[in-house]
N, C-alpha and C. Protein backbone atom coordinates (compact mmCIF):
# COMPACT_ATOMS: atom_id res chain seq x y z
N UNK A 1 105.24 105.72 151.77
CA UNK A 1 105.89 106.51 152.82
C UNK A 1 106.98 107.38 152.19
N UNK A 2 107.38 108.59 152.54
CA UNK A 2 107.89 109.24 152.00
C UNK A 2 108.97 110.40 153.03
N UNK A 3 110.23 109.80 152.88
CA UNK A 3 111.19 109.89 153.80
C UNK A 3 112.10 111.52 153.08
N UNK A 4 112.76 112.05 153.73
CA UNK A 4 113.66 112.57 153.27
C UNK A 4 114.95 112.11 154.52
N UNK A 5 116.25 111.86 154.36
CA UNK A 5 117.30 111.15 155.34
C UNK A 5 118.17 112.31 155.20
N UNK A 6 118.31 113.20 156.42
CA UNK A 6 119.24 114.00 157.05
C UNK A 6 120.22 113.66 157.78
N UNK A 7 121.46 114.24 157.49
CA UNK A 7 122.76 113.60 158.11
C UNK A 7 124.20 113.80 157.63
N UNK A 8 125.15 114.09 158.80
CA UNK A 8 126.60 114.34 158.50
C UNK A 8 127.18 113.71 156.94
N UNK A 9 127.88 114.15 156.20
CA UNK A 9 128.69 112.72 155.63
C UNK A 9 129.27 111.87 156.05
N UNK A 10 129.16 110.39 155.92
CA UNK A 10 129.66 109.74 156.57
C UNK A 10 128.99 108.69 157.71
N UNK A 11 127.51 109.11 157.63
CA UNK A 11 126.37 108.88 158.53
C UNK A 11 125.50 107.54 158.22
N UNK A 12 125.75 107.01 156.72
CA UNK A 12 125.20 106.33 156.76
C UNK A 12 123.47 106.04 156.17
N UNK A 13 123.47 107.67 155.76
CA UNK A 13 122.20 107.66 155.14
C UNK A 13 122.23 106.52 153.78
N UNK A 14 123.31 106.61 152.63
CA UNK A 14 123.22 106.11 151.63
C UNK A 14 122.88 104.26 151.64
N UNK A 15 123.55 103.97 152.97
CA UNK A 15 123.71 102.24 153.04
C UNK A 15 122.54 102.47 153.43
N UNK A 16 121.72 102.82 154.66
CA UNK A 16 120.56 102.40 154.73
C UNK A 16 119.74 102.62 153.60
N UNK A 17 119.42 103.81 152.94
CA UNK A 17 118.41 104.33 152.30
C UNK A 17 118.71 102.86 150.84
N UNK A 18 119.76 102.15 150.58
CA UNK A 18 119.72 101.14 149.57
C UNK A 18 119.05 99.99 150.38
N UNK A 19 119.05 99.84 151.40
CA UNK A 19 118.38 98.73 151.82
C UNK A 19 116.57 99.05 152.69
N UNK A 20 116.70 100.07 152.43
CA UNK A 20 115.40 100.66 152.91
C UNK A 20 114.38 100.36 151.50
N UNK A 21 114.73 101.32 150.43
CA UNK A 21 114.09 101.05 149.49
C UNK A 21 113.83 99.45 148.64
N UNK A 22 114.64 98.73 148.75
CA UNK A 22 115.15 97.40 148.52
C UNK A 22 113.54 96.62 149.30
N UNK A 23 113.96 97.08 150.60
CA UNK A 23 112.90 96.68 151.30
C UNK A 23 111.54 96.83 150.94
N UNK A 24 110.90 98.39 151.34
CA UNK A 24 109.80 98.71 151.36
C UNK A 24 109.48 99.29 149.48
N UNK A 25 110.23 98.99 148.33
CA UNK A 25 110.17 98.67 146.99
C UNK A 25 109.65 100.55 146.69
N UNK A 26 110.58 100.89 147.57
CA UNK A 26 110.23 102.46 147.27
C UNK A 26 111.74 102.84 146.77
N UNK A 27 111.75 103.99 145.56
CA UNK A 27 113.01 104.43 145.22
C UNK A 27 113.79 104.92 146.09
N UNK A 28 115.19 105.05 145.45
CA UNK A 28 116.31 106.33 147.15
C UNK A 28 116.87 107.21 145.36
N UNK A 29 116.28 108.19 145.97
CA UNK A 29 116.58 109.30 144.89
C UNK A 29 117.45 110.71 145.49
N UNK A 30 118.79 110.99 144.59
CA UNK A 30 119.78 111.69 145.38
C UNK A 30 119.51 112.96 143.85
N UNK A 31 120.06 113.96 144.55
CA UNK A 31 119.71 115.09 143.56
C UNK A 31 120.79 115.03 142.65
N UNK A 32 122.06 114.29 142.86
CA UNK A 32 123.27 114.13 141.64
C UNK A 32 122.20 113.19 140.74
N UNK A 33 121.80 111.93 141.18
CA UNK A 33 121.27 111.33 140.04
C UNK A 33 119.98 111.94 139.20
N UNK A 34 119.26 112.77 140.03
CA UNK A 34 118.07 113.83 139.45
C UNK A 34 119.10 114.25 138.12
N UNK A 35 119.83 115.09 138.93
CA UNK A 35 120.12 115.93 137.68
C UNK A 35 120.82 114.96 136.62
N UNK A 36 121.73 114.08 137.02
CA UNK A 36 122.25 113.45 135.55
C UNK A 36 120.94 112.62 134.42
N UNK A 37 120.25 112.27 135.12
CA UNK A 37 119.45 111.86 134.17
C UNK A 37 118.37 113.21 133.28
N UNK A 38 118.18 113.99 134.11
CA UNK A 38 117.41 115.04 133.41
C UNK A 38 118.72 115.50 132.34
N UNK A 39 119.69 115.44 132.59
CA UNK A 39 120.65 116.15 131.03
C UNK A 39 120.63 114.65 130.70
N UNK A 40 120.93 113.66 130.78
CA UNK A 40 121.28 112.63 129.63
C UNK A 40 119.70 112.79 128.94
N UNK A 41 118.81 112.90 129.61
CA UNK A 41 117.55 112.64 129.02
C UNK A 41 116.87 113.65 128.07
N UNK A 42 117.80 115.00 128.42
CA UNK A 42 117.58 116.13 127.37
C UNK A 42 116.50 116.92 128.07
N UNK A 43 115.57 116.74 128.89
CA UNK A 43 114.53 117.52 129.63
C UNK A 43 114.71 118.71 129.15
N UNK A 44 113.57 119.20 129.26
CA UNK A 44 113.09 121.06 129.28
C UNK A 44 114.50 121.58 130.64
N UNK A 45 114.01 120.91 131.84
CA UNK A 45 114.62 121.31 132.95
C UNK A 45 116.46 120.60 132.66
N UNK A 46 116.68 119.31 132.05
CA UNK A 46 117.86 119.22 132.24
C UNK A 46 118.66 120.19 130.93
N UNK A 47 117.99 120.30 130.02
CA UNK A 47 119.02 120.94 129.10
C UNK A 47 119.49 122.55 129.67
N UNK A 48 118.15 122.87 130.33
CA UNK A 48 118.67 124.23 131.10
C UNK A 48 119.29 124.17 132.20
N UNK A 49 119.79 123.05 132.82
CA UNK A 49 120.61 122.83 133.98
C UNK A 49 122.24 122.62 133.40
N UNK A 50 122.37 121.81 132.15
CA UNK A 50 123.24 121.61 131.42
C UNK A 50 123.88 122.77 131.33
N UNK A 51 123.09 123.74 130.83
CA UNK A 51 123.95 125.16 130.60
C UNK A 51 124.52 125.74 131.51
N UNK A 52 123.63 125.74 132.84
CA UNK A 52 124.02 126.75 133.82
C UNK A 52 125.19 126.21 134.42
N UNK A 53 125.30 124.50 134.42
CA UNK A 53 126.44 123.92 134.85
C UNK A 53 128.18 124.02 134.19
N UNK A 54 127.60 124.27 132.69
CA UNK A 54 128.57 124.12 131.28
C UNK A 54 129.25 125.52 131.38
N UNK A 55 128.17 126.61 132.23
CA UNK A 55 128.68 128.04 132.10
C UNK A 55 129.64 128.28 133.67
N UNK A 56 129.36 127.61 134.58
CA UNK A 56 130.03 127.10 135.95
C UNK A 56 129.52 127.67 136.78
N UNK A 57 128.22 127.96 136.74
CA UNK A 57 127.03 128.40 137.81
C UNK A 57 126.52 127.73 138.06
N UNK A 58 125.84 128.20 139.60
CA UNK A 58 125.60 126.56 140.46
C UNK A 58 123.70 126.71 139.74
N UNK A 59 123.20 125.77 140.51
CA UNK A 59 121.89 125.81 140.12
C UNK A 59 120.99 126.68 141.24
N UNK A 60 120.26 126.75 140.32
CA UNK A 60 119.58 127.79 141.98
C UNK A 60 118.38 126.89 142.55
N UNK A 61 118.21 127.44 143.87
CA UNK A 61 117.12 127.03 144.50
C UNK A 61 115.49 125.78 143.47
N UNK A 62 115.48 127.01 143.50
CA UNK A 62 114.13 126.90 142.39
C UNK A 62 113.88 125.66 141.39
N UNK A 63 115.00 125.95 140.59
CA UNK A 63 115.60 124.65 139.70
C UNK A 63 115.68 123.46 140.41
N UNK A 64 116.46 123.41 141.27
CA UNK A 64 116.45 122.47 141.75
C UNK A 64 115.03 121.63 142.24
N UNK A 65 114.62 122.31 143.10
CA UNK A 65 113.64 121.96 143.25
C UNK A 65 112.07 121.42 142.25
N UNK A 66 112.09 122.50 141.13
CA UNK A 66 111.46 122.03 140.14
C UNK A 66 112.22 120.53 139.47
N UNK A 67 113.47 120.08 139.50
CA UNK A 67 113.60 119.22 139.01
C UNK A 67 113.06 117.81 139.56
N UNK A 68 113.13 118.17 141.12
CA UNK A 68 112.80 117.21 142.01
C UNK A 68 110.95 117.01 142.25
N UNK A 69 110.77 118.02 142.15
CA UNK A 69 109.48 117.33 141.34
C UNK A 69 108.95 116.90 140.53
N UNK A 70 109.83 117.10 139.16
CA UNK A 70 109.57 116.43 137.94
C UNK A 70 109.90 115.00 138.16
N UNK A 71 110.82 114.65 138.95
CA UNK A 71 111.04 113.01 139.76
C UNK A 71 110.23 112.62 140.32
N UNK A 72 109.42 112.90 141.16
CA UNK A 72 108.69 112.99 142.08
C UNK A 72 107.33 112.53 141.22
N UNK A 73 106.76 113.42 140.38
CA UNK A 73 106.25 113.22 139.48
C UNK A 73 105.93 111.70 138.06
N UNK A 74 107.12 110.82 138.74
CA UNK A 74 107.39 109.49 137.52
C UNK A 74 106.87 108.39 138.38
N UNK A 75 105.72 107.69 138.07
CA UNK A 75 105.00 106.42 138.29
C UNK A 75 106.09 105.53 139.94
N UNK A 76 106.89 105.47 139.57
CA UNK A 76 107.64 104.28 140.92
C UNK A 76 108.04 105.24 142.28
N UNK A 77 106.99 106.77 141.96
CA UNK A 77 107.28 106.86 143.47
C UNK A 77 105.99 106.92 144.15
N UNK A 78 104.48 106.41 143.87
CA UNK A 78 103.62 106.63 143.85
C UNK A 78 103.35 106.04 145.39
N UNK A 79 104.44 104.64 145.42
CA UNK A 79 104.14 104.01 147.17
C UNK A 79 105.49 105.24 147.57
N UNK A 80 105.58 105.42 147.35
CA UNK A 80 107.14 106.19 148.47
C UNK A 80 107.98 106.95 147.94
N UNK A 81 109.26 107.28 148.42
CA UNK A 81 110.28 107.59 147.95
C UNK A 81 111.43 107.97 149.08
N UNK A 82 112.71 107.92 148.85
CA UNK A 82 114.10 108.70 149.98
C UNK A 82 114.36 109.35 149.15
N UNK A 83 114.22 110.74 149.66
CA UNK A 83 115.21 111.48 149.23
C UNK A 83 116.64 112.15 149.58
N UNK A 84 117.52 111.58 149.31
CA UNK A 84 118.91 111.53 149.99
C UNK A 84 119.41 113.25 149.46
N UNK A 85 120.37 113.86 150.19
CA UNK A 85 121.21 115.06 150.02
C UNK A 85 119.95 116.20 149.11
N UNK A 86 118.71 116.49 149.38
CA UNK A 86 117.72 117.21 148.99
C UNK A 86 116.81 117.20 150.59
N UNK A 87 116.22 118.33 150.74
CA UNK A 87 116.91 119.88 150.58
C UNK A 87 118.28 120.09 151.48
N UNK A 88 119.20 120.99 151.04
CA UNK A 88 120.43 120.92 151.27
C UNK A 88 120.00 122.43 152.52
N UNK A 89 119.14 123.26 151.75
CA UNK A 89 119.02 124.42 152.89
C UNK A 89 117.94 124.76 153.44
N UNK A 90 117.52 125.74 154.16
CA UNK A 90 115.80 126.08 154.60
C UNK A 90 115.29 126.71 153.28
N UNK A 91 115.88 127.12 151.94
CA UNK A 91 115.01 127.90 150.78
C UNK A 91 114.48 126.68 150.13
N UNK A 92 115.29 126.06 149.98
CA UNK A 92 114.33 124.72 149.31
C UNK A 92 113.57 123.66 150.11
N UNK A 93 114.06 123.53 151.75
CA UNK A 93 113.10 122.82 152.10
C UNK A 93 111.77 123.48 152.49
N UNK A 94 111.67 124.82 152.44
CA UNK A 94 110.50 125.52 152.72
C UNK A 94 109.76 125.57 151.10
N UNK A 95 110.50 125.65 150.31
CA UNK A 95 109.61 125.21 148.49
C UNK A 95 109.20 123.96 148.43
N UNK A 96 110.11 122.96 149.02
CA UNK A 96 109.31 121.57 149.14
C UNK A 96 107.88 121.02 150.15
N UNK A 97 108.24 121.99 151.18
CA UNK A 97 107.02 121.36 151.82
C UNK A 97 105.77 121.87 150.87
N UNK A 98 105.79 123.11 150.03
CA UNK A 98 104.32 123.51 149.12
C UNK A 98 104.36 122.25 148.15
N UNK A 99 105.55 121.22 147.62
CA UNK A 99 105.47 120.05 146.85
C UNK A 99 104.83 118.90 147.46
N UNK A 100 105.60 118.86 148.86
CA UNK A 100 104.96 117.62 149.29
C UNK A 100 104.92 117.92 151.21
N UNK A 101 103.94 118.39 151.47
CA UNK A 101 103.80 118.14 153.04
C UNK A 101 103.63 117.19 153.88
N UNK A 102 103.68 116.12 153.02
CA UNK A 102 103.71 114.72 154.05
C UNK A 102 104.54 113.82 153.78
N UNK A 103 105.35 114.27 154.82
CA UNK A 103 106.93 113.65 154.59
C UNK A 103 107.75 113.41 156.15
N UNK A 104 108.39 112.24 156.03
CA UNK A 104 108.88 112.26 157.33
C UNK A 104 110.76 112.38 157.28
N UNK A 105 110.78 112.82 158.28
CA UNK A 105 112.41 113.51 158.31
C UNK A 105 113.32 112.57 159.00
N UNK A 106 114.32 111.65 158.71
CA UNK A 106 115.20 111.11 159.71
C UNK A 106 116.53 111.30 159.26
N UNK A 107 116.85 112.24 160.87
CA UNK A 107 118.24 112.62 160.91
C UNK A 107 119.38 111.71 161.96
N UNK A 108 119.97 111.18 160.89
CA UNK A 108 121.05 110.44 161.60
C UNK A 108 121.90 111.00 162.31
N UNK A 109 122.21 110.44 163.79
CA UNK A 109 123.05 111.30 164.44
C UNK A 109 124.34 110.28 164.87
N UNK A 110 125.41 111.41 164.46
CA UNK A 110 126.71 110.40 164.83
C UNK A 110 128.02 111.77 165.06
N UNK A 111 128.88 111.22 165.91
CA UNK A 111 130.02 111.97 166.61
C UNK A 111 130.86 112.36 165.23
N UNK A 112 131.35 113.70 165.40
CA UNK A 112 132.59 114.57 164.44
C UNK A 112 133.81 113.16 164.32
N UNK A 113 133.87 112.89 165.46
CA UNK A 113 134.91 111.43 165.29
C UNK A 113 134.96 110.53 164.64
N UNK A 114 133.22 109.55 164.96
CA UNK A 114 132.81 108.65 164.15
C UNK A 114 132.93 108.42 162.64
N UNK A 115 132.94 109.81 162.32
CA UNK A 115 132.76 110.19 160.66
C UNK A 115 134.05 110.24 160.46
N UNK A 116 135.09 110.99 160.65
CA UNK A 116 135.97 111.12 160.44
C UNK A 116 137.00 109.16 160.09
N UNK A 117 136.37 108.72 161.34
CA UNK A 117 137.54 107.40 161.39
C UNK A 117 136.25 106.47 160.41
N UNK A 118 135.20 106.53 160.20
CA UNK A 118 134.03 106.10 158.99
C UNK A 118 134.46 105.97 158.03
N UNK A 119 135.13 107.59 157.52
CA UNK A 119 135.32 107.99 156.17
C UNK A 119 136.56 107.68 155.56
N UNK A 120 137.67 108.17 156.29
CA UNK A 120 139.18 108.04 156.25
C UNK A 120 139.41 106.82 156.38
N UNK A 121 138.55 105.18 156.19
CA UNK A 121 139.27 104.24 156.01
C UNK A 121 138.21 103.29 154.99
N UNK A 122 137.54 104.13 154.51
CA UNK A 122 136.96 103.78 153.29
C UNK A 122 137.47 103.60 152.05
N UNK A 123 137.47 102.54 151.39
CA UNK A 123 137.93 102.86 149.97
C UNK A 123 136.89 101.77 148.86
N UNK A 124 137.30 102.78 148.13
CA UNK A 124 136.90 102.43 147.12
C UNK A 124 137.11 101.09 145.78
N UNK A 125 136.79 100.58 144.76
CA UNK A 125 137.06 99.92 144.03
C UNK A 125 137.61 100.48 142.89
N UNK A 126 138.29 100.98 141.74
CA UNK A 126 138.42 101.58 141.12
C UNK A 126 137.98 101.10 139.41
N UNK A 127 137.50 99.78 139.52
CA UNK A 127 136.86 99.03 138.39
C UNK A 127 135.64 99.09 138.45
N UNK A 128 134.80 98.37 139.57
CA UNK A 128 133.40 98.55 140.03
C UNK A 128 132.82 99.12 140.61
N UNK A 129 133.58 100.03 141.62
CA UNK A 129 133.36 101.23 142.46
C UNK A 129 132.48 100.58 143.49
N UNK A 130 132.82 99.27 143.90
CA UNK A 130 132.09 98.31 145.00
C UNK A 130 133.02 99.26 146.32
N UNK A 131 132.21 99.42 147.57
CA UNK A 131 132.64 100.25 148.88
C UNK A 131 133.10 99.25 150.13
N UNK A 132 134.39 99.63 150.41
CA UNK A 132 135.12 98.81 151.09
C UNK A 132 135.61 99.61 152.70
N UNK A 133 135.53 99.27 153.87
CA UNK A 133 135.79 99.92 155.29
C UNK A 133 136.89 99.04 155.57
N UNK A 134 138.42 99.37 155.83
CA UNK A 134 139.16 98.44 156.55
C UNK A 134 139.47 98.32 157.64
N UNK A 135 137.85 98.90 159.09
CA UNK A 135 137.63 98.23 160.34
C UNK A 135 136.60 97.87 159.99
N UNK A 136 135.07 97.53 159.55
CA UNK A 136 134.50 96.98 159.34
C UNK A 136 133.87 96.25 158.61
N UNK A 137 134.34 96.44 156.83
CA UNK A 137 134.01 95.56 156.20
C UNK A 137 135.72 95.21 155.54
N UNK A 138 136.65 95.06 155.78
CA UNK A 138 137.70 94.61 154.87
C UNK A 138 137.85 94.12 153.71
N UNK A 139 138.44 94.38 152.81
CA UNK A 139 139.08 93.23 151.26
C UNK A 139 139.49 91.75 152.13
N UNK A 140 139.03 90.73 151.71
CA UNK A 140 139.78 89.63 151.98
C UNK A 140 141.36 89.68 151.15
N UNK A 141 141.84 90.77 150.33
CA UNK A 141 142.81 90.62 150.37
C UNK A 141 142.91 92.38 150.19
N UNK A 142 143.93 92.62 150.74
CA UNK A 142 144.29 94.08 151.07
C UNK A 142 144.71 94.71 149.84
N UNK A 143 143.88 95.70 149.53
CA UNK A 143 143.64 96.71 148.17
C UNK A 143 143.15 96.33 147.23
N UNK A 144 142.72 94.98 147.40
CA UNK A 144 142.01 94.32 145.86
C UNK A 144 140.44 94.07 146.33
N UNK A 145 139.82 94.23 145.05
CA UNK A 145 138.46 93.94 145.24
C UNK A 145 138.15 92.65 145.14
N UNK A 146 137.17 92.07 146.18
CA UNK A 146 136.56 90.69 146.33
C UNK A 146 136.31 90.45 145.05
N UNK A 147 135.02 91.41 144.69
CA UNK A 147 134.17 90.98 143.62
C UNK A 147 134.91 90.72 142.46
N UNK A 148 135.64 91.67 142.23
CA UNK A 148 136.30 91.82 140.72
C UNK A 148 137.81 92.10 140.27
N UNK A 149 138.23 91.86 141.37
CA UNK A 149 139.81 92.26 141.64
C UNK A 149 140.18 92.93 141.16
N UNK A 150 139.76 94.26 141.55
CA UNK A 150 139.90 95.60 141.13
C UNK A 150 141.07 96.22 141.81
N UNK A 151 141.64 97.56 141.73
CA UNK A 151 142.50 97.73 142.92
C UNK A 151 141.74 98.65 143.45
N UNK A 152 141.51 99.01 145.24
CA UNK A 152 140.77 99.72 145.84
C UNK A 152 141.87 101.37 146.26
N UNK A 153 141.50 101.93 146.20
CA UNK A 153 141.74 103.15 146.64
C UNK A 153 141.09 104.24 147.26
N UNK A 154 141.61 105.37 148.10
CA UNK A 154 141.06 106.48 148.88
C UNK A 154 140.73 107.76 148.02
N UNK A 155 139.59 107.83 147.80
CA UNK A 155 138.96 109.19 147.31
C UNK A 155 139.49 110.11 148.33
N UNK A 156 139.71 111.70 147.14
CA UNK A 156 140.53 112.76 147.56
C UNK A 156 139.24 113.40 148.70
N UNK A 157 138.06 112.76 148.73
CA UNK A 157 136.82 113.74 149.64
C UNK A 157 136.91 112.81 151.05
N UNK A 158 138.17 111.73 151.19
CA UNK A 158 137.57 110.78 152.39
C UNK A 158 138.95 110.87 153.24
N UNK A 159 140.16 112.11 152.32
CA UNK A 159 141.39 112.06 153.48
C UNK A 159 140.94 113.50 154.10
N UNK A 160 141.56 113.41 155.59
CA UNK A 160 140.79 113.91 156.85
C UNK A 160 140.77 115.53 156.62
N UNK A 161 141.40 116.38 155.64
CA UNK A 161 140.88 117.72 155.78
C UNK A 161 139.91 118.00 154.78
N UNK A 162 139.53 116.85 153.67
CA UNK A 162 138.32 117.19 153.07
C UNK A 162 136.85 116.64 153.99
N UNK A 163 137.84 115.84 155.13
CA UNK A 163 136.01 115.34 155.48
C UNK A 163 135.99 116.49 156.57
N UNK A 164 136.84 117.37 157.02
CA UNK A 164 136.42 118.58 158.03
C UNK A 164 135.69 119.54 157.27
N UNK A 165 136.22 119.32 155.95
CA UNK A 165 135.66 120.79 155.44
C UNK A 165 134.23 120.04 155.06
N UNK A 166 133.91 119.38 154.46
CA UNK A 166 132.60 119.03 154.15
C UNK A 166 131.96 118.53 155.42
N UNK A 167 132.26 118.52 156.62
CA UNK A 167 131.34 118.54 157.80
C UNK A 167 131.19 119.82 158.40
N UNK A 168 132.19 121.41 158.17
CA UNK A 168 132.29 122.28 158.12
C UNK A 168 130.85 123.10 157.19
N UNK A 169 130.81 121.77 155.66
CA UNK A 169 129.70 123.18 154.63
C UNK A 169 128.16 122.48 155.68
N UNK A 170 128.29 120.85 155.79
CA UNK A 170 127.16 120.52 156.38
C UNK A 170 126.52 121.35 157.58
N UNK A 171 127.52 121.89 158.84
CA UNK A 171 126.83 122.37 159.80
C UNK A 171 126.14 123.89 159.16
N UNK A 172 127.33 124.63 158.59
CA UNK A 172 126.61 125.63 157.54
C UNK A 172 125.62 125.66 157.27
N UNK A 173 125.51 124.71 156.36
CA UNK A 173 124.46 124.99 155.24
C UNK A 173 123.07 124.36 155.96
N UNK A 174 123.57 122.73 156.06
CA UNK A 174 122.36 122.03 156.34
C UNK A 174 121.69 121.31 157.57
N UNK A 175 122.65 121.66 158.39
CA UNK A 175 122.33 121.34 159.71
C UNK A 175 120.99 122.38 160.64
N UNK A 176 120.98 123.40 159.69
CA UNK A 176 119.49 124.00 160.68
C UNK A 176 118.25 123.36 160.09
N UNK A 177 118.51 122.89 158.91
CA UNK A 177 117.39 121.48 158.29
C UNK A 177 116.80 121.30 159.50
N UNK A 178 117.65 120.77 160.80
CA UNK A 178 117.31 119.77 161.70
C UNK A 178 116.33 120.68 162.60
N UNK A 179 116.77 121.74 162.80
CA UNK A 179 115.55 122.70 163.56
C UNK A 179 114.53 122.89 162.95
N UNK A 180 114.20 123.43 161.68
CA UNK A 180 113.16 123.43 160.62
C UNK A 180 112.14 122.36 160.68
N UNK A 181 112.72 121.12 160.65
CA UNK A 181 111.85 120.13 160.87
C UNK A 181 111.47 119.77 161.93
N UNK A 182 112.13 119.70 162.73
CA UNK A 182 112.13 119.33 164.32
C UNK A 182 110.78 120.40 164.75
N UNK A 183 111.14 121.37 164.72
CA UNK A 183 110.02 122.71 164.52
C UNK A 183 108.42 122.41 164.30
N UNK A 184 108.20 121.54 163.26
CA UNK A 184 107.20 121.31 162.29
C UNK A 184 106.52 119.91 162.44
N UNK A 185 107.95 118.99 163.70
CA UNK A 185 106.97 117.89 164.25
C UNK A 185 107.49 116.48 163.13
N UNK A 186 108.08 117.24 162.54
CA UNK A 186 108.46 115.77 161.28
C UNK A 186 109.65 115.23 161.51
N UNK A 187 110.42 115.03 162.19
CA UNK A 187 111.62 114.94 162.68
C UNK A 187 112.40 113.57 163.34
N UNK A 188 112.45 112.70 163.09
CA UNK A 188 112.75 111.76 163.82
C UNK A 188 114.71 111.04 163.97
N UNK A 189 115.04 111.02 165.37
CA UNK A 189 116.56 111.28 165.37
C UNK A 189 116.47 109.74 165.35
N UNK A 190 117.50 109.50 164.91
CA UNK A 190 118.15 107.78 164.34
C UNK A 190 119.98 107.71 165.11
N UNK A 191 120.53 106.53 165.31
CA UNK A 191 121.62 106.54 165.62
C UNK A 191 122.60 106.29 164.67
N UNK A 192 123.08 106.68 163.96
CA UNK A 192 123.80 106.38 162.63
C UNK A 192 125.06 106.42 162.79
N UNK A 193 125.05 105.95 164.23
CA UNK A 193 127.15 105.57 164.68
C UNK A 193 126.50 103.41 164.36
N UNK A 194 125.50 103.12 164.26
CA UNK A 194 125.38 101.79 164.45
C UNK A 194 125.77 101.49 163.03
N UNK A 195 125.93 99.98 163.19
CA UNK A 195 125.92 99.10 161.83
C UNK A 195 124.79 99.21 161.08
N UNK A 196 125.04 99.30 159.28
CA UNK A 196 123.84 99.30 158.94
C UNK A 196 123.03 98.12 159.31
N UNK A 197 123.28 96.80 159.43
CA UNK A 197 122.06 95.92 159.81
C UNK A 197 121.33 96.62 161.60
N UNK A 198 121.93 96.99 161.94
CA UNK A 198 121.30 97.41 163.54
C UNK A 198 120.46 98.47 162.79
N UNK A 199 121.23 99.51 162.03
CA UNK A 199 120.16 100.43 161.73
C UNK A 199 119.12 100.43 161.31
N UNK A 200 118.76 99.61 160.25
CA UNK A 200 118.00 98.85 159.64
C UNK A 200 116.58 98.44 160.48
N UNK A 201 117.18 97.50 161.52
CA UNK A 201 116.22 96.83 162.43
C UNK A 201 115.41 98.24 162.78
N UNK A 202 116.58 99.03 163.57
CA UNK A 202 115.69 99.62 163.91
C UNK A 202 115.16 100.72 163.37
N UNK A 203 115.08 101.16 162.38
CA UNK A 203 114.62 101.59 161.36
C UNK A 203 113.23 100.85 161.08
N UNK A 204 112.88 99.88 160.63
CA UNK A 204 111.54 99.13 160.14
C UNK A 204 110.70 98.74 161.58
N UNK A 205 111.00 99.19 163.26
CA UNK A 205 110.64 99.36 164.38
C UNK A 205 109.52 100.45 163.77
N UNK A 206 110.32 101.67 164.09
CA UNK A 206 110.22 102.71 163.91
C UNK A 206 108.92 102.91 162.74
N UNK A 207 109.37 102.87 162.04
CA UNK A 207 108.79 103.15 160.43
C UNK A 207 108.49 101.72 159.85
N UNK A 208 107.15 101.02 160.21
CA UNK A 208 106.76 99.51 159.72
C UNK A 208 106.43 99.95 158.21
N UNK A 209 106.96 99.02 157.51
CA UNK A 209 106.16 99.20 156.17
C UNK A 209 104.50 99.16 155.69
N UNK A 210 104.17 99.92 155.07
CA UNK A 210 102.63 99.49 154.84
C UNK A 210 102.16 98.33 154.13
């Protein structure tokens, strides 16, 4: 099965899509990790991404997309795959459907609010980079990590005028995704204000594994 997960930041794609794949033993492939492994790995495509990045030009369309099929392309996605934060606009999701036309779309839907009070009380680990919520998942002890007693802290992308502006580039950029697909019949809306275990459930409703 072969998902691509559309959605605000803050939505919840990433927790499910780790327990999705976990599940149905299909990868969750995000285009940051595409590309870091194509430059650690030296690729045709990553060494020329290396440059364009090294020179401070973004990547284009195309590239991108060719990289994501060179992923696409490696033995463990043969039952499946998520593809998380790919395609970001209609130029590459209209190059992807000539890659792969059978694909199903789920766009998580959750309130400008939700995200906001989601994001802004998230923190982080700063040793293990284990993910901490202090209304719904808490430190048993406040700023330290369970696992590794790390000290936890707030990334500069999760205090409240970076998460406007990056829900600002999302409606931009990637929110007509949702018409495009919706359009084309592949589209399926999810509630991604729920807990990931609710989501989950109903997620494998929805989408039974084969």
């Amino acid at each position: 099965m072969n998902f691509i997960f559309l959605g605000p930041p803050g939505a919840g794609k990433g927790s499910l899509a780790v327990k999705v794949a976990e599940d149905y033993k299909i990868p969750h492939i995000s285009t940051g990790d595409i590309f870091r492994a194509a430059i650690k790995n030296q690729t045709p495509l990553g060494v020329k991404v290396k440059a364009i990045i090294d020179s401070g030009s973004l990547v284009s369309d195309e590239i991108t997309c060719d990289l994501v099929k060179e992923r696409l392309a490696e033995p463990d996605t043969k039952g499946g795959f998520i593809l998380d934060g790919f395609p970001r606009t209609i130029p590459q999701a209209e190059m992807f459907t000539s890659i792969c036309p059978d694909v199903t779309v789920v766009n998580f839907q959750i309130a400008d609010e939700a995200v906001v009070k989601r994001l802004s009380t998230r923190r982080v680990c700063k040793k293990c980079g284990a993910n901490y919520n202090l209304l719904t998942l808490p430190p048993k002890q406040e700023g330290v990590c369970d696992g590794c007693g790390g000290e936890l802290f707030q990334r500069d992308d999760d205090k409240q005028e970076s998460i406007m502006h990056r829900m600002d580039v999302y409606r931009e950029q990637t929110e007509p995704l949702i018409a495009f697909y919706r359009g084309k019949g592949q589209l399926t809306d999810i509630d991604g204000a729920t807990q990931t275990a609710e989501l989950l459930a109903d997620f494998k409703k929805r989408f039974p594994a084969s």
